[in-house]
PDB file of N, CA and C in Angstrom:
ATOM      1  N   UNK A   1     -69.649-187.879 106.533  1.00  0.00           N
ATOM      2  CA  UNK A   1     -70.425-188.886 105.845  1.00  0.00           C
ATOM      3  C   UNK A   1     -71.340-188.240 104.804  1.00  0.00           C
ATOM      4  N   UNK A   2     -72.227-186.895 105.682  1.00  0.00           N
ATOM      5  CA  UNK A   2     -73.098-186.531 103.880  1.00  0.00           C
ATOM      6  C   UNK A   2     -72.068-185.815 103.111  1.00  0.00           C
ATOM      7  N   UNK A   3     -71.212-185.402 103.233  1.00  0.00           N
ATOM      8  CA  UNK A   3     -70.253-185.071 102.080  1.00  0.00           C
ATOM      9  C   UNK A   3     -69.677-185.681 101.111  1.00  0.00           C
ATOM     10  N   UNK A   4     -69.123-187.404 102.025  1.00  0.00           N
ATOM     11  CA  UNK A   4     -68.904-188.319 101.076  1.00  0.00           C
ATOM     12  C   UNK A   4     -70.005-188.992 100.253  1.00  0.00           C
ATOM     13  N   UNK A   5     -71.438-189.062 100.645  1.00  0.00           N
ATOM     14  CA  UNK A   5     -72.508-189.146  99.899  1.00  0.00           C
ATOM     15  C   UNK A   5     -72.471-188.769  98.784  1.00  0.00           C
ATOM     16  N   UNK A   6     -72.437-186.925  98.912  1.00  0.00           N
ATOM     17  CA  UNK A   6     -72.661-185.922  98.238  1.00  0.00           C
ATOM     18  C   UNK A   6     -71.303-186.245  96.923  1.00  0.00           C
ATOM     19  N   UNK A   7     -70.184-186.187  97.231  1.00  0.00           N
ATOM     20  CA  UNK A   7     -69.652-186.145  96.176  1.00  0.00           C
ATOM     21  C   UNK A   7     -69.916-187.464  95.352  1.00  0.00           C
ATOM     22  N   UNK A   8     -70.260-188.663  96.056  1.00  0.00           N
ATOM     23  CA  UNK A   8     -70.048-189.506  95.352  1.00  0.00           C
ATOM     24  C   UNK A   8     -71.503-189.430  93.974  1.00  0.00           C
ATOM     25  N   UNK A   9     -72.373-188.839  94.949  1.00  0.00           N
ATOM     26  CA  UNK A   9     -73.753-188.334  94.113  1.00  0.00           C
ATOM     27  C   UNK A   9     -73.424-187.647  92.936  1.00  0.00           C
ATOM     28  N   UNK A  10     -72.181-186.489  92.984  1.00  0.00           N
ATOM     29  CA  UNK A  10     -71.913-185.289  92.263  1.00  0.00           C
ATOM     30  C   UNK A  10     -71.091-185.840  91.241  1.00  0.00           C
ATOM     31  N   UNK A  11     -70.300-187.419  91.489  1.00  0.00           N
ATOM     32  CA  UNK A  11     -69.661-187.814  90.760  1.00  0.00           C
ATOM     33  C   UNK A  11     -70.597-188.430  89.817  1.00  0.00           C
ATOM     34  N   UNK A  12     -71.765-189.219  89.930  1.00  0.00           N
ATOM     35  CA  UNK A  12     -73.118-189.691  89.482  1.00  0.00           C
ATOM     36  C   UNK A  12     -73.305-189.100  88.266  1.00  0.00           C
ATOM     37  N   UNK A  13     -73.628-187.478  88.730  1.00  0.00           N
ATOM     38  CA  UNK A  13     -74.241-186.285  88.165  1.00  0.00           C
ATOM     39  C   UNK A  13     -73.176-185.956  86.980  1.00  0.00           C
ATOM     40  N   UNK A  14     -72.168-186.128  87.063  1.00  0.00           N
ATOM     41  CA  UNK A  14     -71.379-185.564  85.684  1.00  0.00           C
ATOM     42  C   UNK A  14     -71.272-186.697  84.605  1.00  0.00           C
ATOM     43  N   UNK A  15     -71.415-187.852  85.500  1.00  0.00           N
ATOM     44  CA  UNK A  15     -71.356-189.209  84.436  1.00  0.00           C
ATOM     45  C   UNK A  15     -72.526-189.124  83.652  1.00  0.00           C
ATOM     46  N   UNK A  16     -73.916-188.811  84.497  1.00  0.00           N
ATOM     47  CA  UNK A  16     -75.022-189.059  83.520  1.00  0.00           C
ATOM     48  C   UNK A  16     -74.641-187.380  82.826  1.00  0.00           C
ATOM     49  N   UNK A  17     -74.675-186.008  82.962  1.00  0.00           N
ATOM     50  CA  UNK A  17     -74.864-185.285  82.528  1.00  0.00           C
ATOM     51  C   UNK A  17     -74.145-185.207  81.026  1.00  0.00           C
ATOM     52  N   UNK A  18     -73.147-185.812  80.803  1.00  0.00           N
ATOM     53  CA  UNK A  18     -72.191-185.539  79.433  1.00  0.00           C
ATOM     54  C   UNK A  18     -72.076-186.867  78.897  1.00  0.00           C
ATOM     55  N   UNK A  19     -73.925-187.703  78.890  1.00  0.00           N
ATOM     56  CA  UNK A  19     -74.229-189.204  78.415  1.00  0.00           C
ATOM     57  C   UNK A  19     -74.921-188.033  77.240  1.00  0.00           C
ATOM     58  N   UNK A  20     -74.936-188.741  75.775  1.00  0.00           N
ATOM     59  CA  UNK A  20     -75.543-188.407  74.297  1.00  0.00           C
ATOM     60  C   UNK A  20     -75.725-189.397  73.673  1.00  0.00           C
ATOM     61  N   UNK A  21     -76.152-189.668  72.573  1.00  0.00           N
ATOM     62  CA  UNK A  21     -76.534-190.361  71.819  1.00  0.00           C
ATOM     63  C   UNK A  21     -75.796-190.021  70.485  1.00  0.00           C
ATOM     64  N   UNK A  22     -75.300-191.339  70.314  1.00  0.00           N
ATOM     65  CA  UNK A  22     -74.388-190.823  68.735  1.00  0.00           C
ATOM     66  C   UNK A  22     -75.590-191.791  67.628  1.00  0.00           C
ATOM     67  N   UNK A  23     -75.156-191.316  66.980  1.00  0.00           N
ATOM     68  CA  UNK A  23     -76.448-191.809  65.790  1.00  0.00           C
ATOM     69  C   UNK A  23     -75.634-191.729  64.568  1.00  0.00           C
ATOM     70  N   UNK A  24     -75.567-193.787  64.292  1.00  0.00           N
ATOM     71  CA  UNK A  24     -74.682-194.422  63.120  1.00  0.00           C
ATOM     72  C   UNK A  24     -75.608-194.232  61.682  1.00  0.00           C
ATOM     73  N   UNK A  25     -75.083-193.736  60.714  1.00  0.00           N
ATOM     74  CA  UNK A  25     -75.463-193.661  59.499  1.00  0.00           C
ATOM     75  C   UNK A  25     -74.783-195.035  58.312  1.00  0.00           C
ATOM     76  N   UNK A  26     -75.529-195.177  57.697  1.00  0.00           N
ATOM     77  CA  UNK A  26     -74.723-196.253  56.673  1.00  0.00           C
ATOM     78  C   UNK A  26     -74.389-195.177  55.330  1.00  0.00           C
ATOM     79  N   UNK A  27     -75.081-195.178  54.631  1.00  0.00           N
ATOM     80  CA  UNK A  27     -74.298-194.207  53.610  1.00  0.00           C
ATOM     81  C   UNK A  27     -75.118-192.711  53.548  1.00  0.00           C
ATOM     82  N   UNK A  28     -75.588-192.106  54.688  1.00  0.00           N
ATOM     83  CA  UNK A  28     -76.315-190.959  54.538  1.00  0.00           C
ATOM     84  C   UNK A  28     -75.117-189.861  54.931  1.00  0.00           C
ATOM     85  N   UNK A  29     -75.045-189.222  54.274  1.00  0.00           N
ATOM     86  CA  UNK A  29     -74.165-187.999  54.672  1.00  0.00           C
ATOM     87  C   UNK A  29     -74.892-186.688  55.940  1.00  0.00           C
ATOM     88  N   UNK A  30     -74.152-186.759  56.839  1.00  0.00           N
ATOM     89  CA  UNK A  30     -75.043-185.981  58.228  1.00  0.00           C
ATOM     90  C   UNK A  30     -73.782-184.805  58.206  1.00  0.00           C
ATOM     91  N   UNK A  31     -74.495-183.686  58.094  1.00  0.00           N
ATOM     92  CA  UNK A  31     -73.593-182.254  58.537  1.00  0.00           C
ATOM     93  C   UNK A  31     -73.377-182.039  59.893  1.00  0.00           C
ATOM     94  N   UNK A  32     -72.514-181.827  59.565  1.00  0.00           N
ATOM     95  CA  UNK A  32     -71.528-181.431  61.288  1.00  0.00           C
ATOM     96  C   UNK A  32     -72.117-180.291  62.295  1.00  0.00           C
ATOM     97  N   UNK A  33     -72.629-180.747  63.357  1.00  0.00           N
ATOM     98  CA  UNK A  33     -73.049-179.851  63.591  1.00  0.00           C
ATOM     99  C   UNK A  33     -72.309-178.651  64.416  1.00  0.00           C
ATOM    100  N   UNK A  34     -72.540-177.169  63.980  1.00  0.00           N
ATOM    101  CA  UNK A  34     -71.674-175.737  64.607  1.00  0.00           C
ATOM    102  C   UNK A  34     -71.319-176.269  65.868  1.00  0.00           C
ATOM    103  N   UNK A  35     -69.838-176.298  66.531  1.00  0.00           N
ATOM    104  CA  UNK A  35     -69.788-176.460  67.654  1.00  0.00           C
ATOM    105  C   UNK A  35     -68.845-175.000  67.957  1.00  0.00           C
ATOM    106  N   UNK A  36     -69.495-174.160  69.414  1.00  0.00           N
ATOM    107  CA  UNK A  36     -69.095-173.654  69.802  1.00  0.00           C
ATOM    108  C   UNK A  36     -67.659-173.525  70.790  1.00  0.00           C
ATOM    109  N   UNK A  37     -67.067-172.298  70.690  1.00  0.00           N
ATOM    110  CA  UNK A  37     -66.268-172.788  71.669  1.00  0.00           C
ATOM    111  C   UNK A  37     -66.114-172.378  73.054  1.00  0.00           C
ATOM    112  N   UNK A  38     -67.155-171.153  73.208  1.00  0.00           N
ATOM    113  CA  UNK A  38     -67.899-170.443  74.869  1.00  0.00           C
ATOM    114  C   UNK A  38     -68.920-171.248  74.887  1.00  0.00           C
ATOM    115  N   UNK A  39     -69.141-171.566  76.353  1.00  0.00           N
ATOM    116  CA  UNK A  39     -69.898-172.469  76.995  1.00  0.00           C
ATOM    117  C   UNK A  39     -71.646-171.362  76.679  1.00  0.00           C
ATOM    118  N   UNK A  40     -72.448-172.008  76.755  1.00  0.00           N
ATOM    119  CA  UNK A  40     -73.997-171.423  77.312  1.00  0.00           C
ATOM    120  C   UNK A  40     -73.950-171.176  78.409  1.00  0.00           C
ATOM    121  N   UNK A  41     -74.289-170.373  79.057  1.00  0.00           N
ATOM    122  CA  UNK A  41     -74.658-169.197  80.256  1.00  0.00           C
ATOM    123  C   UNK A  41     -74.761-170.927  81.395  1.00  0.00           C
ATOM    124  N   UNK A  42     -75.963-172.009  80.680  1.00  0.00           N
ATOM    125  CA  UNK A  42     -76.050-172.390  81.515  1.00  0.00           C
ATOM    126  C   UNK A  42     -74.802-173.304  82.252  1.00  0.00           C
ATOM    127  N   UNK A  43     -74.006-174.043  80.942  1.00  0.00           N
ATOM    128  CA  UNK A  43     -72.202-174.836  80.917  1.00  0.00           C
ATOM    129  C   UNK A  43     -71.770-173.601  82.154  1.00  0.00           C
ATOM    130  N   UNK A  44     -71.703-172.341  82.184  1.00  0.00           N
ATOM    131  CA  UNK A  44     -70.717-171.411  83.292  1.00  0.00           C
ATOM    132  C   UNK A  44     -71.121-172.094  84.426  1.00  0.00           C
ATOM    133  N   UNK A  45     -72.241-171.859  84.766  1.00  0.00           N
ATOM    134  CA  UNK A  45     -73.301-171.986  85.623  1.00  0.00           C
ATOM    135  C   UNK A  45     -73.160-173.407  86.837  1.00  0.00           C
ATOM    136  N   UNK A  46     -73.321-174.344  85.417  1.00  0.00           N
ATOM    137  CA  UNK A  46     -73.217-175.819  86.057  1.00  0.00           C
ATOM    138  C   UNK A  46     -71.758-175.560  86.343  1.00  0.00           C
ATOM    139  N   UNK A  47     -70.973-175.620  85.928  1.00  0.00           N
ATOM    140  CA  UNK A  47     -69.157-176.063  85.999  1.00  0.00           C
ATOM    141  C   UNK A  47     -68.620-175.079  87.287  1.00  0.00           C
ATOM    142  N   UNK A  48     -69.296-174.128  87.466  1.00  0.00           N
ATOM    143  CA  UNK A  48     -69.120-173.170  88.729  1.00  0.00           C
ATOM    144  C   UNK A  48     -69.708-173.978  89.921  1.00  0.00           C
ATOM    145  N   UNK A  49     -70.749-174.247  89.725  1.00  0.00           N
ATOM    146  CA  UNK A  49     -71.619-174.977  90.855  1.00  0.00           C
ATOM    147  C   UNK A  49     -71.283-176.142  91.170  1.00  0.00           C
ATOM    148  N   UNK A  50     -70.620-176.988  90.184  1.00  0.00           N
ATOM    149  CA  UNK A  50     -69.741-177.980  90.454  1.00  0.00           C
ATOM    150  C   UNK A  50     -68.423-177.912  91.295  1.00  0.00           C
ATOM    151  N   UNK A  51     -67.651-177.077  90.549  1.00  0.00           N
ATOM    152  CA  UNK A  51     -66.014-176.466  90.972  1.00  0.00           C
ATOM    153  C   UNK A  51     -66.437-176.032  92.502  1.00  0.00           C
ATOM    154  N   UNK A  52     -67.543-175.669  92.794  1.00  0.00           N
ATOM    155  CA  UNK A  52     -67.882-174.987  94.150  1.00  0.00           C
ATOM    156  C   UNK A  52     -68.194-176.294  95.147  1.00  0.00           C
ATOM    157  N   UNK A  53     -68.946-177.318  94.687  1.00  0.00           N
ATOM    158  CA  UNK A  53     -69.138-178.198  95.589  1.00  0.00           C
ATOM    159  C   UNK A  53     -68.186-179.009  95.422  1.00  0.00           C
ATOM    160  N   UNK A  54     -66.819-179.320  94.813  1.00  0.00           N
ATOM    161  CA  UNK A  54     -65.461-180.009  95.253  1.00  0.00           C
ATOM    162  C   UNK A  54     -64.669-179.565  95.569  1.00  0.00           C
ATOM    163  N   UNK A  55     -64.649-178.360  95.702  1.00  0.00           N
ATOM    164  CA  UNK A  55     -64.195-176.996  96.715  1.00  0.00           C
ATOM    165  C   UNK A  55     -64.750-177.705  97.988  1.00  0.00           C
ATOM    166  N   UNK A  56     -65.991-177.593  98.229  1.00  0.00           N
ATOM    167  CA  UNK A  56     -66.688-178.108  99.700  1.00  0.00           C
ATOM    168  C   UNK A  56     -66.127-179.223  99.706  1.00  0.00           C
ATOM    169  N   UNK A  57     -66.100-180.042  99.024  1.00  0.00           N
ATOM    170  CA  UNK A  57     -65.754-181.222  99.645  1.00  0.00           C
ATOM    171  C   UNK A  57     -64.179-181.724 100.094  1.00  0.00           C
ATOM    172  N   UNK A  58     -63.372-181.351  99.037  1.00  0.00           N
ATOM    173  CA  UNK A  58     -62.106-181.181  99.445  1.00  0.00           C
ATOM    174  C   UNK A  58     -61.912-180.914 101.174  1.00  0.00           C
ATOM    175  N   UNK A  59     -62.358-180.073 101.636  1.00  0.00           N
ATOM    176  CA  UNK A  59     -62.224-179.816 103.158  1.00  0.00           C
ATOM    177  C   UNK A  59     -63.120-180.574 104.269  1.00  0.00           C
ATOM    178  N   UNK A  60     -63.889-181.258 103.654  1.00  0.00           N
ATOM    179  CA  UNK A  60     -64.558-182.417 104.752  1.00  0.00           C
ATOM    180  C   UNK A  60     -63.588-183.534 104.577  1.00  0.00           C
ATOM    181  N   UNK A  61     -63.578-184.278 105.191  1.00  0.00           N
ATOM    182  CA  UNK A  61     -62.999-185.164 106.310  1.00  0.00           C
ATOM    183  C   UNK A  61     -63.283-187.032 105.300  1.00  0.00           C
ATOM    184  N   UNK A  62     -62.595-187.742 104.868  1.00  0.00           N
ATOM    185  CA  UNK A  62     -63.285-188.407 104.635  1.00  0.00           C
ATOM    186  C   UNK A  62     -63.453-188.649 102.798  1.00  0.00           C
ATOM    187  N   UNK A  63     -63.427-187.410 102.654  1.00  0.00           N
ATOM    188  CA  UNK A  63     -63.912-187.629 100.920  1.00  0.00           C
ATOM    189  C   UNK A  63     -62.422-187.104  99.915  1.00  0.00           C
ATOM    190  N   UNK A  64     -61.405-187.677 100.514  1.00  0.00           N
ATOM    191  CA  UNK A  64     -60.334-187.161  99.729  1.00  0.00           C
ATOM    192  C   UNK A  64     -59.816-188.640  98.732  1.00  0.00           C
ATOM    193  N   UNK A  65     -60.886-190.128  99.406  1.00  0.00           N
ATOM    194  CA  UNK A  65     -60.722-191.160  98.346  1.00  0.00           C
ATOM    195  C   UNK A  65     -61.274-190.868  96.841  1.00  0.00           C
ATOM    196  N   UNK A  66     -62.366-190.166  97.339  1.00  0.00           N
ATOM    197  CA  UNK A  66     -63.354-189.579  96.344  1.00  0.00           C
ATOM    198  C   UNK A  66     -62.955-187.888  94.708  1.00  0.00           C
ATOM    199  N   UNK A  67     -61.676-187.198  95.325  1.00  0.00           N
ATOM    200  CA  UNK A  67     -61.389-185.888  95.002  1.00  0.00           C
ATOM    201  C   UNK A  67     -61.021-186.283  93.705  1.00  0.00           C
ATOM    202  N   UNK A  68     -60.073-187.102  93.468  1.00  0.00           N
ATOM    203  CA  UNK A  68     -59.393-187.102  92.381  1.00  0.00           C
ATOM    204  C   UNK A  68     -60.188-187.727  91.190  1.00  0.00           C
ATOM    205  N   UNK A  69     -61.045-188.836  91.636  1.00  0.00           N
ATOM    206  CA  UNK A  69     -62.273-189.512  90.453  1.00  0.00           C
ATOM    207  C   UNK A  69     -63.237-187.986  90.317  1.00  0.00           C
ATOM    208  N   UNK A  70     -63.534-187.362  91.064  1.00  0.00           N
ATOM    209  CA  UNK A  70     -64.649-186.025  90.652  1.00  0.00           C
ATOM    210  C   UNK A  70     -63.907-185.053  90.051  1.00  0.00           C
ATOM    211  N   UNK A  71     -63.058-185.010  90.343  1.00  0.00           N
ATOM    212  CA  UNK A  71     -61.811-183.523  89.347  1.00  0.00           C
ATOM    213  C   UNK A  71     -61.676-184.373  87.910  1.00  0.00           C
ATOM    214  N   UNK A  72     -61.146-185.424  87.985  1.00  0.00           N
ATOM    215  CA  UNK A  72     -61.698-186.311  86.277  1.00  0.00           C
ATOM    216  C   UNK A  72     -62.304-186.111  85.704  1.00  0.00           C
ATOM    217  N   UNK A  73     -63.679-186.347  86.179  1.00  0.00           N
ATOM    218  CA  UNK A  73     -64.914-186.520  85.769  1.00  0.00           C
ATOM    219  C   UNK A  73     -65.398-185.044  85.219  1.00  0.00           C
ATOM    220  N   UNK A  74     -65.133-184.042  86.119  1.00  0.00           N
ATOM    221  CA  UNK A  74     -65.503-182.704  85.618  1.00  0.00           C
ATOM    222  C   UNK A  74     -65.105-182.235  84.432  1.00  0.00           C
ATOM    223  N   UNK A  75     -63.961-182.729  84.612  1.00  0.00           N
ATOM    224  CA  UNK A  75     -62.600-181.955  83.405  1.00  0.00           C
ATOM    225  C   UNK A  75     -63.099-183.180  81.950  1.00  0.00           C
ATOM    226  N   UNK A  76     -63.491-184.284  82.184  1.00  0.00           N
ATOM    227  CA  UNK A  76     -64.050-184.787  81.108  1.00  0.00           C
ATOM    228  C   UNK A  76     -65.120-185.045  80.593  1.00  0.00           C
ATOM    229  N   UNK A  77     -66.046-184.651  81.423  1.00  0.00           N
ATOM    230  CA  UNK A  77     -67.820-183.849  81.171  1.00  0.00           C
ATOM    231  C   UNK A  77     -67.440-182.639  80.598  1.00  0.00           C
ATOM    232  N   UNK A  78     -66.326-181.798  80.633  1.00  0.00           N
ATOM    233  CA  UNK A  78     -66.710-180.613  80.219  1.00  0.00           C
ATOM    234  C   UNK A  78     -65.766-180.829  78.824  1.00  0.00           C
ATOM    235  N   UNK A  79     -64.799-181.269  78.382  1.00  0.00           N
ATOM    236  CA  UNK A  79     -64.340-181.813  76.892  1.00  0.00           C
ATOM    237  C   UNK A  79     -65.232-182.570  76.270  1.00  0.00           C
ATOM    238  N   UNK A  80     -66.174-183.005  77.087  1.00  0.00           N
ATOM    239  CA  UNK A  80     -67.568-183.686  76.004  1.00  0.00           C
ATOM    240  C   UNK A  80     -68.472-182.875  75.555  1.00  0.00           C
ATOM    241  N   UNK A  81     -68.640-181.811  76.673  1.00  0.00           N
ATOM    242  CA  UNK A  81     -69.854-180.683  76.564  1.00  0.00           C
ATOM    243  C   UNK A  81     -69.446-179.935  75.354  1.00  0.00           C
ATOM    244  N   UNK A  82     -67.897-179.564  75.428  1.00  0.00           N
ATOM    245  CA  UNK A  82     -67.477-178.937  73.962  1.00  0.00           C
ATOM    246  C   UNK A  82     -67.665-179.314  72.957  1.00  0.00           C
ATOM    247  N   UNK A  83     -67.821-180.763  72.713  1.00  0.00           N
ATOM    248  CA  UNK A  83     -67.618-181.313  71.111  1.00  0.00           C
ATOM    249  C   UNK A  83     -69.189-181.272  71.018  1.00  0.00           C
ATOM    250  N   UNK A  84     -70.369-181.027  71.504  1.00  0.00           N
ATOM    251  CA  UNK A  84     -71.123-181.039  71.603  1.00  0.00           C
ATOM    252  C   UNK A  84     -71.889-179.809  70.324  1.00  0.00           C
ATOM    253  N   UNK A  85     -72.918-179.984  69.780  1.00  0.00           N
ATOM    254  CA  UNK A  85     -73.210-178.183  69.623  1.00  0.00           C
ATOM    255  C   UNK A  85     -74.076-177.827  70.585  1.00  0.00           C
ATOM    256  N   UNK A  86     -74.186-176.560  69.887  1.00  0.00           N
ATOM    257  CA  UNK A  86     -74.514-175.571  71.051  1.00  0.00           C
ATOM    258  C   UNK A  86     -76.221-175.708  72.123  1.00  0.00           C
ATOM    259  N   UNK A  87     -76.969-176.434  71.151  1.00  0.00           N
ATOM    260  CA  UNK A  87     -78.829-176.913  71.551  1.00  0.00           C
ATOM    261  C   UNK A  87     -77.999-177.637  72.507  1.00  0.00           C
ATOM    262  N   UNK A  88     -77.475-178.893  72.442  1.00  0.00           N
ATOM    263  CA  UNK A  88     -77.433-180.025  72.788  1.00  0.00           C
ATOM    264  C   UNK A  88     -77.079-179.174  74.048  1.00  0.00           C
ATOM    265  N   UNK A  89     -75.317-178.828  74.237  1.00  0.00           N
ATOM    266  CA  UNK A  89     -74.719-178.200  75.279  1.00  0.00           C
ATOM    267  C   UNK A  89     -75.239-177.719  76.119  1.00  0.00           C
ATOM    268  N   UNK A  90     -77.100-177.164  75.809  1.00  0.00           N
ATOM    269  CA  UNK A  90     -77.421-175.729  76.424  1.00  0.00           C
ATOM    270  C   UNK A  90     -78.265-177.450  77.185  1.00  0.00           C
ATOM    271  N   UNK A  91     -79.110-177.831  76.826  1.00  0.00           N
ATOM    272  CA  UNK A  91     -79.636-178.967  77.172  1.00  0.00           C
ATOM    273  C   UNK A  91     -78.790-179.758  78.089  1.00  0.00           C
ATOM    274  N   UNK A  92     -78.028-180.295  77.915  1.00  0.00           N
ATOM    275  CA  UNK A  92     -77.168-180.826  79.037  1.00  0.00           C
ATOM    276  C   UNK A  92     -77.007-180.103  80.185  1.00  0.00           C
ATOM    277  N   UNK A  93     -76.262-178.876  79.387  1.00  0.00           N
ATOM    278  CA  UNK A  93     -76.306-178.254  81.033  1.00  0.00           C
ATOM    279  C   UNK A  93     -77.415-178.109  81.745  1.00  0.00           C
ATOM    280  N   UNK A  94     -78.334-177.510  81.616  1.00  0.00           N
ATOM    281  CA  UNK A  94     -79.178-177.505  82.227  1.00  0.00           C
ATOM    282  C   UNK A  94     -79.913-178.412  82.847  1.00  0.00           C
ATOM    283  N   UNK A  95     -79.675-179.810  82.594  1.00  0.00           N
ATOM    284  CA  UNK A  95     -79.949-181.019  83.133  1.00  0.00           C
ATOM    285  C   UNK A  95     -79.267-180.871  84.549  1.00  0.00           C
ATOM    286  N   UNK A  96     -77.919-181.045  83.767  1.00  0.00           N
ATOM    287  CA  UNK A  96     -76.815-181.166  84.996  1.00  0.00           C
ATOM    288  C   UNK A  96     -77.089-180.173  86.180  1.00  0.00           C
ATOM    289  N   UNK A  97     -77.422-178.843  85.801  1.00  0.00           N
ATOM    290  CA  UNK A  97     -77.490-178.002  86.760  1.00  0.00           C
ATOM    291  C   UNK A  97     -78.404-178.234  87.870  1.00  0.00           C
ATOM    292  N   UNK A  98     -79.522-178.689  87.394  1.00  0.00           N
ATOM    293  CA  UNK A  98     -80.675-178.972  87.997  1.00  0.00           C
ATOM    294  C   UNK A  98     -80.258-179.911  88.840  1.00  0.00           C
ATOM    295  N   UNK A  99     -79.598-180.833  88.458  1.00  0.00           N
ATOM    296  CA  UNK A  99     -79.158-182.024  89.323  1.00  0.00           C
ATOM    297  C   UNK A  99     -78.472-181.606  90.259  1.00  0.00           C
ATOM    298  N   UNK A 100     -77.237-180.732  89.955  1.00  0.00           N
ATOM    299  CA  UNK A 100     -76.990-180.305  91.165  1.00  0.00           C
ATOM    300  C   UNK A 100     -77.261-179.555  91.951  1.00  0.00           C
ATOM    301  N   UNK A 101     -78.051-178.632  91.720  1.00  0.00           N
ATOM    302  CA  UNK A 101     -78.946-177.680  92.539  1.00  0.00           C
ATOM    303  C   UNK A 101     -80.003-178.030  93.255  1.00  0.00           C
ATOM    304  N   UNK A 102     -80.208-179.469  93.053  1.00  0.00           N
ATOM    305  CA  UNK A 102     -80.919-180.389  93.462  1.00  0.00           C
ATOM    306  C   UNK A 102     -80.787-181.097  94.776  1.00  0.00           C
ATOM    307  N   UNK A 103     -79.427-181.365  94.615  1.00  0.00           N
ATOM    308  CA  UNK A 103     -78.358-182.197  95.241  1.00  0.00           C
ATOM    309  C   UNK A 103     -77.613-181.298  96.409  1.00  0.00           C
ATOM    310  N   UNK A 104     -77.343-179.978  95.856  1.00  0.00           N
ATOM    311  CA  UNK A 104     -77.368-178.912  97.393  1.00  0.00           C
ATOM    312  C   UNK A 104     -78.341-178.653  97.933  1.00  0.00           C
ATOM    313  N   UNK A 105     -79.284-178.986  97.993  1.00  0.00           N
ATOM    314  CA  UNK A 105     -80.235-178.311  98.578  1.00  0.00           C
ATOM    315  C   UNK A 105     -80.368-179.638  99.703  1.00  0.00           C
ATOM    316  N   UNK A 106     -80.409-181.152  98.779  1.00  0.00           N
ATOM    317  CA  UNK A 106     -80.738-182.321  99.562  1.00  0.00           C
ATOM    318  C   UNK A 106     -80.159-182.025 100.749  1.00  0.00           C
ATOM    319  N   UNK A 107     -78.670-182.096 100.563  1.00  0.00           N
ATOM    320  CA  UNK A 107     -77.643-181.935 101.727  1.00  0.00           C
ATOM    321  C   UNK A 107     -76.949-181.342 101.907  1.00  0.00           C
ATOM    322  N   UNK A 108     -78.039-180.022 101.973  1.00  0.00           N
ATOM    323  CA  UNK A 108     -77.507-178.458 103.297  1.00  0.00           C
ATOM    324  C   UNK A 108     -78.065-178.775 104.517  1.00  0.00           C
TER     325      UNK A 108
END
């Protein structure tokens, strides 16, 4: 049961983490901003700590309704994090991370 919590929490956590704000222009010309294509120390960080807690969860009992919506979700938080630049990216992650470092700790 806290596992299925947990992922469903972790599934939470990637939805809000790779939420931005696009910002419509009418005729102003806006430069593109540098997008990288290595993650920030902190993108390793979060996406490890993630990959690690659906690792955990995969083997509890219960949360395999849950596996396939969080393996989604990761893999398309992290194609958002890319198109991202690099401030923003470093910012997100570090949101995200927090959240989940947050979120292991709740329910160890």
């Amino acid at each position: 049961m806290l596992k299925r919590i947990l992922g469903i929490t972790l599934f939470t956590v990637f939805a809000s983490t790779a939420t931005f704000a696009s910002v419509k222009t009418s005729s102003l010309t806006v430069a593109k901003p540098t997008l990288s294509k290595a993650l920030p120390t902190e993108c390793e960080k979060m996406f490890s700590t993630a990959n690690k807690l659906v690792s955990d969860a995969e083997r509890q009992p219960g949360t395999h309704t849950q596996l396939a919506k969080m393996k989604n979700k990761l893999s398309s938080t992290k194609q958002q994090i890319l198109k991202m630049d690099t401030a923003l990216q470093q910012k997100s992650c570090e949101k995200g991370l927090t959240a989940l470092n947050n979120l292991r700790q709740k329910h160890q």
